[in-house]
C-alpha atoms as a PDB file:
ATOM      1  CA  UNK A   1      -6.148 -17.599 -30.309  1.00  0.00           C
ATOM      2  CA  UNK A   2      -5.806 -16.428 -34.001  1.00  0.00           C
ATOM      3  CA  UNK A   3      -2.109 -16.165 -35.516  1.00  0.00           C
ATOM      4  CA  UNK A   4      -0.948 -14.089 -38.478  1.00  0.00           C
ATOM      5  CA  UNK A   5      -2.312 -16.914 -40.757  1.00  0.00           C
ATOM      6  CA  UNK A   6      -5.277 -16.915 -39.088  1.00  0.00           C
ATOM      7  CA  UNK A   7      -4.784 -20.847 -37.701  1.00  0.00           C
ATOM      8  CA  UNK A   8      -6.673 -20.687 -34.298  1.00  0.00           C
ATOM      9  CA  UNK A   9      -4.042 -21.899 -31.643  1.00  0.00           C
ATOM     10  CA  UNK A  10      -5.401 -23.640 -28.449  1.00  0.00           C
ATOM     11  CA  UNK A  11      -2.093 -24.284 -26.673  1.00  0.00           C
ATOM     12  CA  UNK A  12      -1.737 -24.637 -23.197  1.00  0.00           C
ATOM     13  CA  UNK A  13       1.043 -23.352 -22.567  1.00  0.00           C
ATOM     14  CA  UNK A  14       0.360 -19.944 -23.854  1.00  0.00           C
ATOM     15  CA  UNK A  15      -3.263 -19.833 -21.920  1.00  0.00           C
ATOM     16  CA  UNK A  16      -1.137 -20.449 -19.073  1.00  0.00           C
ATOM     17  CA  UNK A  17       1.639 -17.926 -19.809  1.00  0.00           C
ATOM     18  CA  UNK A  18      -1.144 -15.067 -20.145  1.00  0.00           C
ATOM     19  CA  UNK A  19      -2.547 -16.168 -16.785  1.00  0.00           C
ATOM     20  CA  UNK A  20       0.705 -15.706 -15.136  1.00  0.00           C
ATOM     21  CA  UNK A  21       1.146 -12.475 -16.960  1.00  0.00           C
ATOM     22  CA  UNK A  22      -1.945 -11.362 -15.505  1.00  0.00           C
ATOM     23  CA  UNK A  23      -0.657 -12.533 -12.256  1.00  0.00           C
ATOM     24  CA  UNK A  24       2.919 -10.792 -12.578  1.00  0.00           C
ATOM     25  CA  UNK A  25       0.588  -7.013 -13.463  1.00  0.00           C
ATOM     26  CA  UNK A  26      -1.043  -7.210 -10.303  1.00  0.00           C
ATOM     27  CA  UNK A  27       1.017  -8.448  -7.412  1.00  0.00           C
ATOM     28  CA  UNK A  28       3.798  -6.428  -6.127  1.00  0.00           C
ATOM     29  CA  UNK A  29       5.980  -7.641  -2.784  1.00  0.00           C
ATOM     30  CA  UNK A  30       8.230  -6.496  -0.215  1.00  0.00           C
ATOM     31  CA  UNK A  31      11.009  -8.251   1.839  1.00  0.00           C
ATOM     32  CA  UNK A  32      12.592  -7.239   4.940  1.00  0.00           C
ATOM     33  CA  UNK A  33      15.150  -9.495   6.266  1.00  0.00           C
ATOM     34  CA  UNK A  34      17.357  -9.678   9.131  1.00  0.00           C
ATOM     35  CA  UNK A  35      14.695  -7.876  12.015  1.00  0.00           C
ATOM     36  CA  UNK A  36      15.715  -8.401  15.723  1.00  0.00           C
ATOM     37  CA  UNK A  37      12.740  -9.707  16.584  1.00  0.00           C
ATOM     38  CA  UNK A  38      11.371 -13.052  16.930  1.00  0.00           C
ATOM     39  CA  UNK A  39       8.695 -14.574  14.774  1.00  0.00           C
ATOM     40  CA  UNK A  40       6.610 -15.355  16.929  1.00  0.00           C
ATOM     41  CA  UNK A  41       6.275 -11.628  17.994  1.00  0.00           C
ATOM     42  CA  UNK A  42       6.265 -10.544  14.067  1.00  0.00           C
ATOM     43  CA  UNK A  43       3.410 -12.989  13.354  1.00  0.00           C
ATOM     44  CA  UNK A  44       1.189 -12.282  15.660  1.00  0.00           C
ATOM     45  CA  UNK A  45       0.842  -8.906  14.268  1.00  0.00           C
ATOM     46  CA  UNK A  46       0.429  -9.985  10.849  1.00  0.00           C
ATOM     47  CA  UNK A  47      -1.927 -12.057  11.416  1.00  0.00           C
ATOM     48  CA  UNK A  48      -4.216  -9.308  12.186  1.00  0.00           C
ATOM     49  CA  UNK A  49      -3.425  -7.496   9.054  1.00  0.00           C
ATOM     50  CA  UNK A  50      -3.182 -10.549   6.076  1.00  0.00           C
ATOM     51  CA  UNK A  51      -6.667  -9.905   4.054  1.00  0.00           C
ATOM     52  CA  UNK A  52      -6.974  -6.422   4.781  1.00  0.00           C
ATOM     53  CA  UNK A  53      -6.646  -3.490   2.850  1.00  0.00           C
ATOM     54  CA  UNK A  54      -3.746  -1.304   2.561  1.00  0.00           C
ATOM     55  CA  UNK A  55      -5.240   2.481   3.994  1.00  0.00           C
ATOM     56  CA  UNK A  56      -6.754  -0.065   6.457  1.00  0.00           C
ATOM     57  CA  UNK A  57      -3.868  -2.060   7.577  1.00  0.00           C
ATOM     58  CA  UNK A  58      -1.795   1.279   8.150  1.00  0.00           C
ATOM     59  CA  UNK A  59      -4.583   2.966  10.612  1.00  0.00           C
ATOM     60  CA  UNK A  60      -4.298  -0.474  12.667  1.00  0.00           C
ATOM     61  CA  UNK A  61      -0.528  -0.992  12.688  1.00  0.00           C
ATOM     62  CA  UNK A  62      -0.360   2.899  14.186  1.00  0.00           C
ATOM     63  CA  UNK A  63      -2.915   2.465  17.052  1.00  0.00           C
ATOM     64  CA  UNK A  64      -1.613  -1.644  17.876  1.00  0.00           C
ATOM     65  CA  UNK A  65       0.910  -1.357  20.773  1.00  0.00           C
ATOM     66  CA  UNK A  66       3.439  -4.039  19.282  1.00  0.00           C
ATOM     67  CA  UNK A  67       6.925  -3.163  18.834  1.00  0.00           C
ATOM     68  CA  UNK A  68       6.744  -5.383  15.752  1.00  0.00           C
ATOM     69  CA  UNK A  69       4.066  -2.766  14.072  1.00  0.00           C
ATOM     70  CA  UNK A  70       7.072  -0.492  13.143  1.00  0.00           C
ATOM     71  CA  UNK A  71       8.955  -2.528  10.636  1.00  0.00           C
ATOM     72  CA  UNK A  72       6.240  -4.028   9.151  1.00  0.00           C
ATOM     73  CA  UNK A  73       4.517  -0.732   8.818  1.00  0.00           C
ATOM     74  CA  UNK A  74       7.451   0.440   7.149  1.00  0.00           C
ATOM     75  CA  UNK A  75       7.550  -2.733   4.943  1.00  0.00           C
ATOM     76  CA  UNK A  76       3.972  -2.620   3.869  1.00  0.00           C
ATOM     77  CA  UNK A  77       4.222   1.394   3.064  1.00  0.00           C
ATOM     78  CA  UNK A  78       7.951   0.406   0.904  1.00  0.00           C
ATOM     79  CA  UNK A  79       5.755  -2.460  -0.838  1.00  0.00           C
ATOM     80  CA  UNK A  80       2.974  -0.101  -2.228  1.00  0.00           C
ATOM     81  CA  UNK A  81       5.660   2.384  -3.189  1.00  0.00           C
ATOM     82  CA  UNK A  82       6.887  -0.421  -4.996  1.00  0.00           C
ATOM     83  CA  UNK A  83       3.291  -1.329  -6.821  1.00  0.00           C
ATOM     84  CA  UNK A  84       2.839   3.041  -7.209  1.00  0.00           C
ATOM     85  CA  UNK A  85       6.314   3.404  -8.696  1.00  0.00           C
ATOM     86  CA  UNK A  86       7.318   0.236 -10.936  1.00  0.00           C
ATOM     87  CA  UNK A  87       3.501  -0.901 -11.688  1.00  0.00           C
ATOM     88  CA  UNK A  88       1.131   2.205 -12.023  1.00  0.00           C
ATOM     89  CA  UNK A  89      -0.986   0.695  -9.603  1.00  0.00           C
ATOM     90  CA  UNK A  90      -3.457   2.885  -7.330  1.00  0.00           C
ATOM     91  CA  UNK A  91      -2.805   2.592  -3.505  1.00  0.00           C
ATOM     92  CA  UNK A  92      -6.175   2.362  -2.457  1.00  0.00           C
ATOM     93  CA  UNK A  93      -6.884  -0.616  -4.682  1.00  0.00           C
ATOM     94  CA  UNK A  94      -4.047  -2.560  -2.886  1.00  0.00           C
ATOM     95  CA  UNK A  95      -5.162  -5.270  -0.717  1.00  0.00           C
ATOM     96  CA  UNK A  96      -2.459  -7.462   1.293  1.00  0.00           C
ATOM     97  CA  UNK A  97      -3.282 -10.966  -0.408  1.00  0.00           C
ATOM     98  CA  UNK A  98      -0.326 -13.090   1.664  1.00  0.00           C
ATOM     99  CA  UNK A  99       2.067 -11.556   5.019  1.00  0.00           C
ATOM    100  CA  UNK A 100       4.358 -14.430   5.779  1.00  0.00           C
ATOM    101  CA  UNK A 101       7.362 -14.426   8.730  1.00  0.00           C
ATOM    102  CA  UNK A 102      10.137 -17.182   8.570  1.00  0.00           C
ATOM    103  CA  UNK A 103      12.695 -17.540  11.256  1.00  0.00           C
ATOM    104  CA  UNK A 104      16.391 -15.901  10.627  1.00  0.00           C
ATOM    105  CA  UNK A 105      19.725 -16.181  12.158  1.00  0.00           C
ATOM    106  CA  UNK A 106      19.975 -16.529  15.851  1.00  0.00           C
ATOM    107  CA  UNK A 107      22.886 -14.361  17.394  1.00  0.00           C
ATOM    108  CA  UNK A 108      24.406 -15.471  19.963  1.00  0.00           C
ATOM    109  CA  UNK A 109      26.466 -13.786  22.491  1.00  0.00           C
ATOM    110  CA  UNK A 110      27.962 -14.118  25.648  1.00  0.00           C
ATOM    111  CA  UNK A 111      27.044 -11.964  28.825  1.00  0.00           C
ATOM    112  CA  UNK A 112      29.925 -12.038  31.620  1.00  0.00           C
ATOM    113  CA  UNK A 113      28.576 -12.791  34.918  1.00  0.00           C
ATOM    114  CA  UNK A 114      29.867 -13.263  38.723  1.00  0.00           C
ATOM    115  CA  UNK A 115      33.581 -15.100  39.071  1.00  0.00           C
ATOM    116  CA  UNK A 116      34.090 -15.510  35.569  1.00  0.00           C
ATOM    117  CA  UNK A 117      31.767 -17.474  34.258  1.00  0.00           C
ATOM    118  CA  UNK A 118      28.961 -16.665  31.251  1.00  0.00           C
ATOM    119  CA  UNK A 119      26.043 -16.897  30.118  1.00  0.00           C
ATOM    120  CA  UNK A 120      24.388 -16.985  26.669  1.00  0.00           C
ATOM    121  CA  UNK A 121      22.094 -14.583  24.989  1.00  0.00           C
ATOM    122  CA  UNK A 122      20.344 -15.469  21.904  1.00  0.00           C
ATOM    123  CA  UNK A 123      18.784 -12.860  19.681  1.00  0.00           C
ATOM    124  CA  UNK A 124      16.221 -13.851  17.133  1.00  0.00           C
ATOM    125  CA  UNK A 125      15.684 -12.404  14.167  1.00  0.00           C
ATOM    126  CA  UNK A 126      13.267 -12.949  10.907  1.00  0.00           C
ATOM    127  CA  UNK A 127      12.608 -12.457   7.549  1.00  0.00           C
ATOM    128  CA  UNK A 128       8.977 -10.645   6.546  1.00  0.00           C
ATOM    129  CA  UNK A 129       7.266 -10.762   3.395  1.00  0.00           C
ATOM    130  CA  UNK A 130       4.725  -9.047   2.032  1.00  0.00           C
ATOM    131  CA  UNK A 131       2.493  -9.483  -0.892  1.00  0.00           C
ATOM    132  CA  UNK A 132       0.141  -6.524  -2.270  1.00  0.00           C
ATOM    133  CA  UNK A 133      -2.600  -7.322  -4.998  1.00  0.00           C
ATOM    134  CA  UNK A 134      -4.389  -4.848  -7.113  1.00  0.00           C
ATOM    135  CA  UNK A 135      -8.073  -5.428  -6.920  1.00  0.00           C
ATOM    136  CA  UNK A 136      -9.186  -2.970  -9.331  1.00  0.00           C
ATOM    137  CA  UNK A 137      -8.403  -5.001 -11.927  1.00  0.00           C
ATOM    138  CA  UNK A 138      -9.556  -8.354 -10.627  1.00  0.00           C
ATOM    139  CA  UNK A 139     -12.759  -7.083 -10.269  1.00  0.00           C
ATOM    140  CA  UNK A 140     -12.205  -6.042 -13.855  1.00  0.00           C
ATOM    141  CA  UNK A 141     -12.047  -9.549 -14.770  1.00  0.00           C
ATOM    142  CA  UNK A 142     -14.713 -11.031 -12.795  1.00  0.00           C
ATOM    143  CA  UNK A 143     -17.386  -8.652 -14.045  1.00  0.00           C
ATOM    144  CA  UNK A 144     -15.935  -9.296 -17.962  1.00  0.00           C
ATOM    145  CA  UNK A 145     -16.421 -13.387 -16.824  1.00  0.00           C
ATOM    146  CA  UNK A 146     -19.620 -12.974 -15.552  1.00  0.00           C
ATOM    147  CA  UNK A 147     -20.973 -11.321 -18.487  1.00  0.00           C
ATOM    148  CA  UNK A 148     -20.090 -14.308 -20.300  1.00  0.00           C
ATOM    149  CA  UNK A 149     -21.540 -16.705 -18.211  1.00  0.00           C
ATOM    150  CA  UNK A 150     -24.885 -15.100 -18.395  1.00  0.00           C
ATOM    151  CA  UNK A 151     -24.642 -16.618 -22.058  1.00  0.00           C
ATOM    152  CA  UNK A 152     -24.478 -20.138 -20.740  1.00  0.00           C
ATOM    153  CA  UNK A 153     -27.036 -21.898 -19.860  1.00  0.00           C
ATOM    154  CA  UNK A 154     -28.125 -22.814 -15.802  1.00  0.00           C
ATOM    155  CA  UNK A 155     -26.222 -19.504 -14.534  1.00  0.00           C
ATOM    156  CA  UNK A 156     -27.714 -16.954 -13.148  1.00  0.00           C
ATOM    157  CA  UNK A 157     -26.846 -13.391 -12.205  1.00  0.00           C
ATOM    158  CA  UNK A 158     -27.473 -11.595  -9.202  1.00  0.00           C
ATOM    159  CA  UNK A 159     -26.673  -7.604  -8.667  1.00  0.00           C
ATOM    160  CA  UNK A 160     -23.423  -8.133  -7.411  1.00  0.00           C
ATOM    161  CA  UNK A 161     -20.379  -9.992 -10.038  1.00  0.00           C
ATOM    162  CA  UNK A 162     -19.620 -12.206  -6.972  1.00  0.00           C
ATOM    163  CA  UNK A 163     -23.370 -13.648  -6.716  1.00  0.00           C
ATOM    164  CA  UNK A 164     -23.069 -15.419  -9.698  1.00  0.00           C
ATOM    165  CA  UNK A 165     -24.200 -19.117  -9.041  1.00  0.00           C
ATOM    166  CA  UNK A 166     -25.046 -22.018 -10.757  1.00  0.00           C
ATOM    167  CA  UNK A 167     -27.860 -24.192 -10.242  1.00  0.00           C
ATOM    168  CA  UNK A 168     -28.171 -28.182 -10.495  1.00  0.00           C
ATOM    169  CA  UNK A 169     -30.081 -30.399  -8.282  1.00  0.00           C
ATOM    170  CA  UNK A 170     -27.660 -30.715  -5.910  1.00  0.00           C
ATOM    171  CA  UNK A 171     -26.991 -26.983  -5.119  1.00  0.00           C
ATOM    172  CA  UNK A 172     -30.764 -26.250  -5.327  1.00  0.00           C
ATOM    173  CA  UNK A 173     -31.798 -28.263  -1.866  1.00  0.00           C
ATOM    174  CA  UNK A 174     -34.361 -30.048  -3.599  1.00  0.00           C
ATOM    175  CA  UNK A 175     -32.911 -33.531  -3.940  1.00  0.00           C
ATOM    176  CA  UNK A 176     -30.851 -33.200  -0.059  1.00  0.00           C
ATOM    177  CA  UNK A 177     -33.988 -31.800   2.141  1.00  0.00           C
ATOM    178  CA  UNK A 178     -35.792 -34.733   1.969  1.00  0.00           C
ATOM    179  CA  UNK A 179     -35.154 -37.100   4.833  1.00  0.00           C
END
């Protein structure tokens, strides 16, 4: 890095602080707390849908037969609203990088039964969050690296910017195969 007096400036810190700024521009989230549902329930819906993109994810929370695919079909649709509206980003870039439940409050009531006695009812709820990455410009990024790398040597580049690999002995099988 070059100032305004043209002293090159390798700090840390500042490599760091653009790498989080790249960070910030690309993920957007969503939080939903306080759903009467349990966790359990919540997770074992998202579980299905973490890694997945997001025109994807909402074609399989509408056919899954879960009452917990409302809400969190509703959450995932506010979070890209959120990337579309406060970001710029494109919806069908967004891909849901991390879909996390924690347990909430338990409410607890009383149900009046036979000779005046009671019984309790406890209703779970949870807290959903939901994390949307941009993968338009990540993939950006990786094809600007790999051009790079083809500079060094011992890498070599394949068709696609994810087959880049680099050889040594021990990734080449020539040293391991032998028995």
């Amino acid at each position: 890095m070059v100032n305004m007096l043209g002293i090159i400036n390798k700090d840390p810190f500042i490599l760091k602080r653009k790498r989080e700024d790249i960070k910030l521009k690309t993920e957007v989230y969503a939080l939903s707390q306080s759903i009467s549902m349990s966790a359990h329930k919540a997770r074992r819906v998202l579980d299905q849908i973490r890694g997945r993109s997001y025109q994807e994810t909402l074609m399989i929370l509408e056919l899954m037969p879960y009452r917990a695919c409302y809400p969190i079909f509703k959450l995932i649709y506010s979070a890209a609203a959120n990337a579309k509206h406060n970001m710029g980003l494109n919806e069908e870039y967004l891909v849901i990088i991390k879909a996390a439940v924690n347990e909430g409050t338990t409410v607890k009531k009383l149900k009046p039964r036979a000779r005046g006695r009671s019984y309790p009812i406890k209703r779970p709820t949870c807290h959903i969050t939901i994390v949307l990455k941009d993968t338009a410009l990540y993939e950006q990024y990786v094809v600007e690296n790999s051009i790079r790398c083809l500079k060094k040597p011992g890498w070599i580049y394949k068709k696609k910017s994810t087959d880049i690999t680099c050889h040594n002995m021990y990734s080449s099988g020539e040293v391991w195969d032998k028995k």
